[in-house]
Protein backbone atom coordinates (compact mmCIF):
# COMPACT_ATOMS: atom_id res chain seq x y z
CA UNK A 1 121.30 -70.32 112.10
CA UNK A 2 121.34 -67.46 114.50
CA UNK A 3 123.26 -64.17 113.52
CA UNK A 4 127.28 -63.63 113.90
CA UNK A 5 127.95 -62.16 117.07
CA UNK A 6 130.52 -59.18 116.72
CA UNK A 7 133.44 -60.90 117.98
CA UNK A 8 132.91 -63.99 115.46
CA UNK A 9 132.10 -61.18 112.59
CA UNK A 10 135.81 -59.38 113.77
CA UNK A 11 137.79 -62.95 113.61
CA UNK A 12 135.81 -63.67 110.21
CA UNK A 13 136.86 -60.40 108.84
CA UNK A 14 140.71 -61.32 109.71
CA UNK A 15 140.91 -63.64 106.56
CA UNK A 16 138.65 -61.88 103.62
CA UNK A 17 140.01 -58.36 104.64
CA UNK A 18 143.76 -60.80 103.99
CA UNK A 19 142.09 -62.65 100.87
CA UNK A 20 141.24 -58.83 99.45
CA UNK A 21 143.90 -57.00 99.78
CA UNK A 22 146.28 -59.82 97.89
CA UNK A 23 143.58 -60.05 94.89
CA UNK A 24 144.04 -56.04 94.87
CA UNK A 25 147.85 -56.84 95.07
CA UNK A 26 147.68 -59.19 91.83
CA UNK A 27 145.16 -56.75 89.87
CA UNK A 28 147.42 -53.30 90.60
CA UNK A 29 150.77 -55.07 89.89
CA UNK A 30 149.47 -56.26 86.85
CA UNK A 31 147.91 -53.17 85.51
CA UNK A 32 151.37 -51.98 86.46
CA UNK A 33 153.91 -54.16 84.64
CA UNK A 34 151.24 -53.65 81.58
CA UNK A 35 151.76 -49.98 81.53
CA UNK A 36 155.65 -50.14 82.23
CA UNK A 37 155.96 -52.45 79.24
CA UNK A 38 159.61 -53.60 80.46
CA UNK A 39 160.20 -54.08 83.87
CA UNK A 40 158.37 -56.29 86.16
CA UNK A 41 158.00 -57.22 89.78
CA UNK A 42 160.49 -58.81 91.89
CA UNK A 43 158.57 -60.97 94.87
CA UNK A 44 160.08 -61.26 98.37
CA UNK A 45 157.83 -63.50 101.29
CA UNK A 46 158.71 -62.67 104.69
CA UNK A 47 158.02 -64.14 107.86
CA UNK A 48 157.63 -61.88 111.34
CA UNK A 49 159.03 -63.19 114.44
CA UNK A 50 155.94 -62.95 116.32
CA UNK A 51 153.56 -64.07 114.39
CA UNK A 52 152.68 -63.46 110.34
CA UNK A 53 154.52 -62.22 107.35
CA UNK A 54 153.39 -60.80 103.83
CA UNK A 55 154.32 -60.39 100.69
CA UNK A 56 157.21 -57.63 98.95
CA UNK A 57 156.60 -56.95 95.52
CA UNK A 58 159.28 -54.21 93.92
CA UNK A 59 159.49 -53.39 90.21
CA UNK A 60 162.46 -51.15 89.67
CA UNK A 61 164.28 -49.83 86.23
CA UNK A 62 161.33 -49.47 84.26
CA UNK A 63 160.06 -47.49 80.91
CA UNK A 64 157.59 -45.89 83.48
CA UNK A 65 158.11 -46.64 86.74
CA UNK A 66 161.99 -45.80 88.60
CA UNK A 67 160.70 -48.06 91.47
CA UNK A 68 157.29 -49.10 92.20
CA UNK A 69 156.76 -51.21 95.60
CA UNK A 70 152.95 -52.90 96.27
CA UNK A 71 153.05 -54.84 99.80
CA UNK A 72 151.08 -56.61 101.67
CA UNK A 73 151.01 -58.54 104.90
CA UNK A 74 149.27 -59.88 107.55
CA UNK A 75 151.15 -60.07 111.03
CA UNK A 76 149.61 -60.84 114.22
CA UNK A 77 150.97 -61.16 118.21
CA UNK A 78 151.93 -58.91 120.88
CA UNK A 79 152.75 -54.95 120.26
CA UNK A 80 155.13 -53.19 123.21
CA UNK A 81 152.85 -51.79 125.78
CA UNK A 82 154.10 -48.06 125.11
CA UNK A 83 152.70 -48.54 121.35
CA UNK A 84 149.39 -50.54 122.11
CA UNK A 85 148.62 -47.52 124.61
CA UNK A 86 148.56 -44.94 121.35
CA UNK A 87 145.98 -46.79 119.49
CA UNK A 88 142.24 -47.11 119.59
CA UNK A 89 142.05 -50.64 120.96
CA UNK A 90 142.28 -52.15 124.30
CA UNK A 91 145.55 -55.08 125.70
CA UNK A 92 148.51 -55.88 123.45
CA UNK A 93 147.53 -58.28 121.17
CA UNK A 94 146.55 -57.16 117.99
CA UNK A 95 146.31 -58.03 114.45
CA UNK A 96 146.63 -56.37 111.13
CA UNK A 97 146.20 -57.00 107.04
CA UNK A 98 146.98 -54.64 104.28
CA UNK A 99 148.05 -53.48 101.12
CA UNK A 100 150.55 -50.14 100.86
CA UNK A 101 152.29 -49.06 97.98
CA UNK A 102 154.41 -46.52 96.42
CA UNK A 103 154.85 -45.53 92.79
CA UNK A 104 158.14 -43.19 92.26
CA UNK A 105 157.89 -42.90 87.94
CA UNK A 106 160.88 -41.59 86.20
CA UNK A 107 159.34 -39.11 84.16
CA UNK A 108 159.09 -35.75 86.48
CA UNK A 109 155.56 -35.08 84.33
CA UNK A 110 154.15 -38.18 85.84
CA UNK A 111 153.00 -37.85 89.49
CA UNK A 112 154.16 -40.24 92.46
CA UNK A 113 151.40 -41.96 94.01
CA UNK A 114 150.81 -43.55 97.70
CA UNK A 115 147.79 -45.84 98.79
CA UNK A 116 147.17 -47.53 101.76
CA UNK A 117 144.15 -50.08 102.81
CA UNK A 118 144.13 -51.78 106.20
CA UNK A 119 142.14 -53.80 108.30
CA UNK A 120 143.35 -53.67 112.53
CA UNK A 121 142.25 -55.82 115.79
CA UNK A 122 143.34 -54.96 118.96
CA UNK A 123 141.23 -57.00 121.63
CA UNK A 124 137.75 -56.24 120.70
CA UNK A 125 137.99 -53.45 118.81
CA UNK A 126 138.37 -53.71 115.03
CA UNK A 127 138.82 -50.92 112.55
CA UNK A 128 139.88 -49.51 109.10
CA UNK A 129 142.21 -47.00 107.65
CA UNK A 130 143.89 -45.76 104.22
CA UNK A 131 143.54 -43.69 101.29
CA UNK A 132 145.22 -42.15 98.55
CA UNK A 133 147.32 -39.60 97.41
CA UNK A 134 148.87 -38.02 94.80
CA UNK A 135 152.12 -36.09 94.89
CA UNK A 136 153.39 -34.13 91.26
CA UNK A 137 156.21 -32.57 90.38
CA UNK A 138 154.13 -30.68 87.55
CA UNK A 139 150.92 -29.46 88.45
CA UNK A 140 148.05 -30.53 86.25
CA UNK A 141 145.09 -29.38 87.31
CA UNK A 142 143.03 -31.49 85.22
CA UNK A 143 145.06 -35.19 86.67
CA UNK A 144 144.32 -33.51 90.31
CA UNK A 145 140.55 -33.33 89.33
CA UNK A 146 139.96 -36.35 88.03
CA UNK A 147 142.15 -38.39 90.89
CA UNK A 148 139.70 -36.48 93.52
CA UNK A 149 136.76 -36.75 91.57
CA UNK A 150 137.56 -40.33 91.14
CA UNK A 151 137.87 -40.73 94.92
CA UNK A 152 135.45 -38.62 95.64
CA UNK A 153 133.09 -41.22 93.46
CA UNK A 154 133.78 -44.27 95.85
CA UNK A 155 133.33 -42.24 98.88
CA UNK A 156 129.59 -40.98 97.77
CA UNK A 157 128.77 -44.50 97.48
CA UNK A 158 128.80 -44.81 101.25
CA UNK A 159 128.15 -41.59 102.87
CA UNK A 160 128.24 -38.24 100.57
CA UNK A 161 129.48 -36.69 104.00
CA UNK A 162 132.77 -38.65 103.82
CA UNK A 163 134.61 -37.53 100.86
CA UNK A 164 135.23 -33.61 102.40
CA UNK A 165 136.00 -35.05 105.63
CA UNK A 166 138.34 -37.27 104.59
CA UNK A 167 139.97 -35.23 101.99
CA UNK A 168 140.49 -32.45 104.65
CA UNK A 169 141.98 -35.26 107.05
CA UNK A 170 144.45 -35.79 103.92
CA UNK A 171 145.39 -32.04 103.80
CA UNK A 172 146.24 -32.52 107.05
CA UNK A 173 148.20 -35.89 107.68
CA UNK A 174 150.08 -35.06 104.97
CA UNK A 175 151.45 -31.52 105.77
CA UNK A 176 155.22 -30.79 106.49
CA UNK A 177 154.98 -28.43 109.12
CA UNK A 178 158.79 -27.88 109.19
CA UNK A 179 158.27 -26.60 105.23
CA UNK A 180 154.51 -25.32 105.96
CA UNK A 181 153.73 -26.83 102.80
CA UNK A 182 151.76 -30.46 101.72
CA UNK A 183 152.96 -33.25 100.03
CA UNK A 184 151.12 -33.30 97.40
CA UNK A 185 147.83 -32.46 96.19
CA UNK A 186 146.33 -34.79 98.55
CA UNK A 187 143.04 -37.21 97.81
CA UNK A 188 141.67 -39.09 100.91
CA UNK A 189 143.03 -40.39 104.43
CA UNK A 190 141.07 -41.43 107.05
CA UNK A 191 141.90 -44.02 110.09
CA UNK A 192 139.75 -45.45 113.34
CA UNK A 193 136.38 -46.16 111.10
CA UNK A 194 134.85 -48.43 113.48
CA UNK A 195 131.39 -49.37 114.74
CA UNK A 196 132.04 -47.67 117.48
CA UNK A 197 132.80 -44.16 116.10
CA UNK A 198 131.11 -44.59 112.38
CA UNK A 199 128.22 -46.46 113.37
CA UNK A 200 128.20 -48.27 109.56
CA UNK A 201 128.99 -52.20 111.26
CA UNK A 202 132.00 -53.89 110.09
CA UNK A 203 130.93 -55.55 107.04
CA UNK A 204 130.00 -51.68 105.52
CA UNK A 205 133.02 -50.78 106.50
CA UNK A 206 134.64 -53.34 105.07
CA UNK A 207 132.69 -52.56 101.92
CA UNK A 208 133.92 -49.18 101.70
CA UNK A 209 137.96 -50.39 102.07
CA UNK A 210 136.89 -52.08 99.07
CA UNK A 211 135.21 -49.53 97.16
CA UNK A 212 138.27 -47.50 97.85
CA UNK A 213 141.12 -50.20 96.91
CA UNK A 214 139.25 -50.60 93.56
CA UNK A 215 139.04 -47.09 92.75
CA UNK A 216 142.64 -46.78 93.03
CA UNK A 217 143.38 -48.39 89.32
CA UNK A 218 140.65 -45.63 87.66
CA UNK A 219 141.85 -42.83 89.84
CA UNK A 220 145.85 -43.17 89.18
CA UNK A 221 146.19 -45.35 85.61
CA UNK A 222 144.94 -42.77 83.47
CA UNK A 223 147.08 -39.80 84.79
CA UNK A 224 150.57 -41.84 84.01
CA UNK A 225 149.25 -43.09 80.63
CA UNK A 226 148.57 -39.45 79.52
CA UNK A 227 151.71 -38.36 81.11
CA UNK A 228 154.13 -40.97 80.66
CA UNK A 229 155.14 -40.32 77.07
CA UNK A 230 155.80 -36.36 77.52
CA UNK A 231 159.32 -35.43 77.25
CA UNK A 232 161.35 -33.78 80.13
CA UNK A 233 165.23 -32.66 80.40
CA UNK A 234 167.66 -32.18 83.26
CA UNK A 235 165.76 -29.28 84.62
CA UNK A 236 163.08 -30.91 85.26
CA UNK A 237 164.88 -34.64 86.67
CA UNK A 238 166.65 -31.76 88.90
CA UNK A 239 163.21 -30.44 90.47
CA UNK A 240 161.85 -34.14 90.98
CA UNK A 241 164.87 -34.92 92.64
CA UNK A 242 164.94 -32.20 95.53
CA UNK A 243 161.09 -32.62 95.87
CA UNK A 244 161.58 -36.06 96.26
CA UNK A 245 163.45 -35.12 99.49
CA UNK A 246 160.37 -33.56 100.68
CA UNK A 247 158.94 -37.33 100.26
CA UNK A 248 161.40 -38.72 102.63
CA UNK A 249 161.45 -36.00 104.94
CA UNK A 250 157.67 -36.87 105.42
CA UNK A 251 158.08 -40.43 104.91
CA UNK A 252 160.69 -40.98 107.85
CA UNK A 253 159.76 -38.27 110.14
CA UNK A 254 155.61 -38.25 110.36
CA UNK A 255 153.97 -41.15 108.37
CA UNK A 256 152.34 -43.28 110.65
CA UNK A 257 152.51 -46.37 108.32
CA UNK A 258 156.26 -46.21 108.48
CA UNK A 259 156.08 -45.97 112.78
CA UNK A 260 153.30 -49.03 112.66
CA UNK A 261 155.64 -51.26 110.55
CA UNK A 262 158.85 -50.60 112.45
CA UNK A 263 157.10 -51.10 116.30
CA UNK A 264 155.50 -54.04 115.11
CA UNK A 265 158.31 -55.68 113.90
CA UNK A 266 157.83 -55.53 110.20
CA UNK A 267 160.31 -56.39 107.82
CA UNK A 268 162.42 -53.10 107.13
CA UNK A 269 162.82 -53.70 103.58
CA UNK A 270 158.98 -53.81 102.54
CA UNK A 271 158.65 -50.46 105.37
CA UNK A 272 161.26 -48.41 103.69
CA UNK A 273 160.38 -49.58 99.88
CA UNK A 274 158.21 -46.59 99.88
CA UNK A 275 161.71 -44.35 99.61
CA UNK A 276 162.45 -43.52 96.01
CA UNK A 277 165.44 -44.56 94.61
CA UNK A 278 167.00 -41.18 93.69
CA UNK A 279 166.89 -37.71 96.15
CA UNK A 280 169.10 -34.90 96.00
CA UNK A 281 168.98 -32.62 98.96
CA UNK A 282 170.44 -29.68 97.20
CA UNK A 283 170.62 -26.67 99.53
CA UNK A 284 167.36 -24.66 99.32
CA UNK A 285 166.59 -25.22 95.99
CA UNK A 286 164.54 -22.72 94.44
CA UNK A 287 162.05 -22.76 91.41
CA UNK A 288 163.29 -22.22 88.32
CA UNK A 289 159.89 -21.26 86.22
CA UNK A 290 156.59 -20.87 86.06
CA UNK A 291 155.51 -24.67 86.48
CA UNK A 292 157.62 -24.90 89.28
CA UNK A 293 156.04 -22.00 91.33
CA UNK A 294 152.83 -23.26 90.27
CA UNK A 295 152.91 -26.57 92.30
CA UNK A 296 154.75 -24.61 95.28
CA UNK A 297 151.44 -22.18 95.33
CA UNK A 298 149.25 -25.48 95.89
CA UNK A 299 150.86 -26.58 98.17
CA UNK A 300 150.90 -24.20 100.38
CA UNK A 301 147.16 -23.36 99.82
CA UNK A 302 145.14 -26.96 99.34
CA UNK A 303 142.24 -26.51 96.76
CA UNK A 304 138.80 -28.45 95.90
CA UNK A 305 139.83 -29.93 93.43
CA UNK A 306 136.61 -32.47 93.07
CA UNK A 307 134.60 -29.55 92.26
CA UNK A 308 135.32 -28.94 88.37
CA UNK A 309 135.67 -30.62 85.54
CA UNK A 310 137.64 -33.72 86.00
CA UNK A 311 139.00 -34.85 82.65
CA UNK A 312 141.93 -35.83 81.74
CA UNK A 313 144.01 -34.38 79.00
């Protein structure tokens, strides 16, 4: 048989880079309900006028987890010409598969987590984007090292070049400028991998939005299992609380994701799942100790984290 041309490669891709991310969606909510212990996952499927639909999962109440929301979808048709113009591709028509989610826990000591993995087609251009982040209300610099490291891992496996470069891109897509201060402690972001500006051809790349979906489990699990079960008071609920409003802030005013769903006609429910059930918006809320000032200094000043020890404690 002769070779897959490009274009047949790019329609092939359409369906595995769908069949992936909804195995990924069955392995993380799983792993999830197992460490909540209580709660589980309510399922919503949604159509899109347009073309497509996808798949709402939302666990909320838990022993761990406050609200946890793992989506996926695949939607397909005709974007506005204004918002086609501001991405990589060519015409209106596009198509696009992936998995986001958002883990708000409701111990303060365990971090909040965000992942995204995505597959895009607009005309003949095709291309990837995602990462992972983590965002704690209590610094520990050994869960930071180990969720880097542990990213940092998956990345080598493809190019030893891309972990830096897409850990800096992280530091910088998810920056409050308003606050001059990051989200979180970052990880990896990266958008636009294509042929055409990676070289790698789409099946590598498509190799390395797996290698990053299943490194997500590893990277994240082992921080809330160690953190989980540590005990925390009303000081502490207080300080998650107002930095959670620094997660909406971001959430509804910069994060791409959020614009993508909303112009394409996603279902607003799975787009704004990512928002955490609880925020307080207390007026300019201060630190109150050590721990507190601790994660502020970080955030202001993004480290390596990937280069010391990486275990977890």
């Amino acid at each position: 048989m002769p070779p897959m041309t490009a274009e047949l490669r790019r329609e092939a891709l359409k369906e595995e880079a769908h069949a992936y991310v909804r195995a990924l969606q069955d392995q993380i909510c799983a792993a999830l309900e197992g460490l909540d212990g209580e709660a589980r996952f309510r399922e919503d499927r949604w159509t899109r006028d347009g073309g497509g639909g996808g798949v709402t999962r939302v666990l909320e109440g838990g022993a761990v987890f406050e609200k946890a929301g793992v989506n996926t979808s695949k939607v397909f048709g005709s974007l506005p010409e204004d918002f086609a113009a501001q991405l990589q591709g060519e015409g209106t028509e596009f198509f696009a598969t992936g998995l986001s989610l958002v883990l708000h826990p409701k111990n303060p000591r365990v971090p909040t987590v965000h992942a995204n993995y995505r597959y895009i087609v607009q005309g003949s251009r095709a291309w990837f984007g995602g990462g992972a982040d983590l965002t704690p209300y209590y610094l520990v610099e050994a869960d930071a090292r180990h969720f880097h490291q542990t990213l940092k891992a998956a990345c080598d496996a493809h190019d030893p070049a891309w972990y830096e470069r897409f850990k800096a891109w992280c530091d910088r897509y998810f920056f409050l400028p308003h606050r001059g201060e990051t989200r979180g402690v970052g990880g990896v972001f990266y958008d636009g991998l294509s042929p055409e500006t990676e070289g790698p051809d789409l099946d590598a790349l498509f190799a390395f939005m797996r290698q990053m979906g299943d490194a997500f489990l590893p990277a994240y699990l082992p921080i809330a299992q160690a953190r989980a079960p540590e005990p925390w008071g009303e000081r502490e609920r207080a300080w998650q609380l107002a930095r959670r409003g620094r997660y909406v802030e971001f959430n509804l005013v910069y994060d791409r994701g959020t614009t993508f769903g909303l112009k394409t006609g996603g279902r607003v429910e799975s787009i704004l799942m990512s928002l955490p059930p609880e925020v307080h918006f207390p007026y300019d809320p201060q630190p109150e100790g050590e721990e507190e000032r601790a994660l502020l200094e970080v955030l202001k000043a993004p480290r390596a984290w990937a280069e010391a020890d990486s275990t977890v404690a």
